[in-house]
N, C-alpha and C. Protein backbone atom coordinates (compact mmCIF):
# COMPACT_ATOMS: atom_id res chain seq x y z
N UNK A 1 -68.44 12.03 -35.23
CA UNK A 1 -68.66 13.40 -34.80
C UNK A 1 -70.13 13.63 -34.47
N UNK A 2 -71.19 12.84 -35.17
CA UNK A 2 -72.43 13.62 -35.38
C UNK A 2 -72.71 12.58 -33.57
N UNK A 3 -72.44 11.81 -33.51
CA UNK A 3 -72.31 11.02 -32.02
C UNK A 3 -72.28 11.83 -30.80
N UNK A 4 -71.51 13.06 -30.57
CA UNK A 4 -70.95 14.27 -30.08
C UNK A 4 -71.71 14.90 -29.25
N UNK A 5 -73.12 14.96 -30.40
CA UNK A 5 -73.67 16.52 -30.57
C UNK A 5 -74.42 16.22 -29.41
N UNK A 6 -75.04 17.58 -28.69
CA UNK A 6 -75.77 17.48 -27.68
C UNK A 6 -77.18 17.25 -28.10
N UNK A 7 -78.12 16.10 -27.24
CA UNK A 7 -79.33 16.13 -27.69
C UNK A 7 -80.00 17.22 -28.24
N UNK A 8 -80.38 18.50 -27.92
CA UNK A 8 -80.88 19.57 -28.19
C UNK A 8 -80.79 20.03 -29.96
N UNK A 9 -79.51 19.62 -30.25
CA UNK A 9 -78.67 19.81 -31.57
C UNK A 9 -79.16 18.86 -32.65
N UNK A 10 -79.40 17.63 -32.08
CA UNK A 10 -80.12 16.92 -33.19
C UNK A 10 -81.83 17.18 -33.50
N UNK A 11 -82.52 17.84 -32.52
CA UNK A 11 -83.61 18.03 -32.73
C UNK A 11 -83.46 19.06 -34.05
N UNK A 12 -85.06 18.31 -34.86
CA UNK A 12 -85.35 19.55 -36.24
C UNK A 12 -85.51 21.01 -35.55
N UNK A 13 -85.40 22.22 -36.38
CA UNK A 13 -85.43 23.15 -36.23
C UNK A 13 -86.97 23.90 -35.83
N UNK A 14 -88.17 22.89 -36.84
CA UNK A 14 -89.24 23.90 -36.39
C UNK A 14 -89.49 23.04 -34.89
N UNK A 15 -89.25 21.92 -34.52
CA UNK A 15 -89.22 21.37 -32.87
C UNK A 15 -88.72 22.14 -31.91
N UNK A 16 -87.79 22.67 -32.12
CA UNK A 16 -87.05 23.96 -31.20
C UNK A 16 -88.00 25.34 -31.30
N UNK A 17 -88.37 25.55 -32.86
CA UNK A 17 -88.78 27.01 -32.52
C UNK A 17 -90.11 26.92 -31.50
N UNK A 18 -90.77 25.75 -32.13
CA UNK A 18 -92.10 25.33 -31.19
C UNK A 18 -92.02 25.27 -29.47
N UNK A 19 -90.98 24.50 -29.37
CA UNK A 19 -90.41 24.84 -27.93
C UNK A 19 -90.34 26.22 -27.46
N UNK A 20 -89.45 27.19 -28.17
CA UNK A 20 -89.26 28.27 -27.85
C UNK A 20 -90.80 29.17 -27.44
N UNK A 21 -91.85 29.07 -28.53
CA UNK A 21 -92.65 30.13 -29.02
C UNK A 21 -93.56 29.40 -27.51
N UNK A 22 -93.76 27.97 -26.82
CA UNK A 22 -94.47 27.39 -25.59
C UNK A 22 -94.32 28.36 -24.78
N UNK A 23 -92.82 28.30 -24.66
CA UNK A 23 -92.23 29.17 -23.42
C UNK A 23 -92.51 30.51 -22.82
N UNK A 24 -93.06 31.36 -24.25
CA UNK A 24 -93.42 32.69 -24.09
C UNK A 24 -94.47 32.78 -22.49
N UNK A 25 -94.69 33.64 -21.95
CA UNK A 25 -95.56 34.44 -21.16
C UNK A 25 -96.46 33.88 -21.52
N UNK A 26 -97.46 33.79 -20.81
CA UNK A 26 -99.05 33.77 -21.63
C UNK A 26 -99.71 35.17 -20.80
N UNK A 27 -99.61 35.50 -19.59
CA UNK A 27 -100.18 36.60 -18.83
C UNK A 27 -99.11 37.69 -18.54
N UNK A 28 -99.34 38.66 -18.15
CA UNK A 28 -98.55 40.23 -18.57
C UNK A 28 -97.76 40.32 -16.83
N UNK A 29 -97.93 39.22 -15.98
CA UNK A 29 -97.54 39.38 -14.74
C UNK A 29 -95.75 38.56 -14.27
N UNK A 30 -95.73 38.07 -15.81
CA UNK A 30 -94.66 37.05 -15.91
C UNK A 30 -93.09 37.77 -15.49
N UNK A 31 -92.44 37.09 -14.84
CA UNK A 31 -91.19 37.17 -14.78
C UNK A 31 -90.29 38.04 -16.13
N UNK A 32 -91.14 37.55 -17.11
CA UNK A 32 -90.24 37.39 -18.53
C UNK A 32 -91.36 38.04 -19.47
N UNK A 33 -91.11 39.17 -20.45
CA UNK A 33 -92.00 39.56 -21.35
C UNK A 33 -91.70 38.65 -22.67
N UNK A 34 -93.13 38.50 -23.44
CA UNK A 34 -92.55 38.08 -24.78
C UNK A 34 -91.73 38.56 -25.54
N UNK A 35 -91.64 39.78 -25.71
CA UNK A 35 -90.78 40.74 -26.46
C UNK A 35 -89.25 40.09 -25.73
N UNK A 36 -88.72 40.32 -24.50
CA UNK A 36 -87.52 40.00 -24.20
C UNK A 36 -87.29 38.44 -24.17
N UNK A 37 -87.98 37.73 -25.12
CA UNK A 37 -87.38 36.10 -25.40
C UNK A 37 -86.43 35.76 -26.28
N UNK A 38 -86.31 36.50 -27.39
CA UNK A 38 -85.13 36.80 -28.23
C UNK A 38 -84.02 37.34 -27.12
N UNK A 39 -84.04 37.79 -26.77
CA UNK A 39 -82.91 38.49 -25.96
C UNK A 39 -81.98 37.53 -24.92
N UNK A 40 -83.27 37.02 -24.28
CA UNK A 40 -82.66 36.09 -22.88
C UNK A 40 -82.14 34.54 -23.92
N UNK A 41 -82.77 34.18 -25.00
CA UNK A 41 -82.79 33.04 -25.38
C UNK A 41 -81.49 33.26 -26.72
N UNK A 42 -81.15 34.07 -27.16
CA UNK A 42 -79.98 34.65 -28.54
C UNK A 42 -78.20 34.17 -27.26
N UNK A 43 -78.39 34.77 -26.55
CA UNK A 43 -77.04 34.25 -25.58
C UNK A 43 -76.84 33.44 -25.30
N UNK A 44 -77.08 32.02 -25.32
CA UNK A 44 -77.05 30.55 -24.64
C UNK A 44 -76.23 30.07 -25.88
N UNK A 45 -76.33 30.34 -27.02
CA UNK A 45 -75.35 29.79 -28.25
C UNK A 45 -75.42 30.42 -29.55
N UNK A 46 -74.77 29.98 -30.26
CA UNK A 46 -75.22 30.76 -31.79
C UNK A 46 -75.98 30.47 -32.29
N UNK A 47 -76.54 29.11 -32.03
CA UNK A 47 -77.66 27.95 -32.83
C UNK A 47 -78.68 28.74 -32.08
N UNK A 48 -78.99 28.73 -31.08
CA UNK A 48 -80.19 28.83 -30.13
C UNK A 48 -80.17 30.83 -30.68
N UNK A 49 -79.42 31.65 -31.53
CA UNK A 49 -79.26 33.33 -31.13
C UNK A 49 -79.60 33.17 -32.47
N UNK A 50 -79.58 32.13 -33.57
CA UNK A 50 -80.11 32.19 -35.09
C UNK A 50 -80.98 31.63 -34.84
N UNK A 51 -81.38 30.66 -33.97
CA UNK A 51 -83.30 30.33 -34.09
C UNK A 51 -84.25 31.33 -33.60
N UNK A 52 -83.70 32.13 -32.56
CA UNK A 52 -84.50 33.03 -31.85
C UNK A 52 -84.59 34.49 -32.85
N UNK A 53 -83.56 34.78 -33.92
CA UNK A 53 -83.78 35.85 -34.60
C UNK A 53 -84.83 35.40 -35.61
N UNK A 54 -84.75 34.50 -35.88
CA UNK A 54 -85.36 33.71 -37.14
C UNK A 54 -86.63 32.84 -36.98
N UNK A 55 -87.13 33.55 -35.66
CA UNK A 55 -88.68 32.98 -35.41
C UNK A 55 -89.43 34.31 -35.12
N UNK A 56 -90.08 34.62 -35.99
CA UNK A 56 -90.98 35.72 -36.19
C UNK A 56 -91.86 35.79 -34.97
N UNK A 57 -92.18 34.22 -34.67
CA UNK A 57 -93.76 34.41 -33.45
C UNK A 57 -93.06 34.80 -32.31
N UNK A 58 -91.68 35.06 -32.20
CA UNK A 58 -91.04 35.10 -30.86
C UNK A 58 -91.05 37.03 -30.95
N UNK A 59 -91.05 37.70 -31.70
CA UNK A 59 -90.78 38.89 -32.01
C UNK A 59 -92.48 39.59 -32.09
């Protein structure tokens, strides 16, 4: 089963949040605000909608 899992899934958890928190905006002209990264990033799965509630630097 653990054979299965999608790469993304085996990565550790603070590797993902670190990923996530890269992604943010850095300038205020962005497509995407920091504030709405929880939002766009919580819908893609349940794993990816409990890392994004559960990373403070994303909020």
């Amino acid at each position: 089963v653990e054979a299965h899992k999608a790469p993304t899934r085996r990565l550790p958890l603070d590797f993902i949040q670190e990923i996530f928190v890269a992604c943010l905006p850095t300038h205020w002209n962005c497509a995407m605000s920091a504030s709405e990264a929880p939002v766009i990033l919580g819908p893609v799965c349940s794993s990816w909608r409990s890392i994004s509630l559960s990373t403070p630097r994303l909020w």
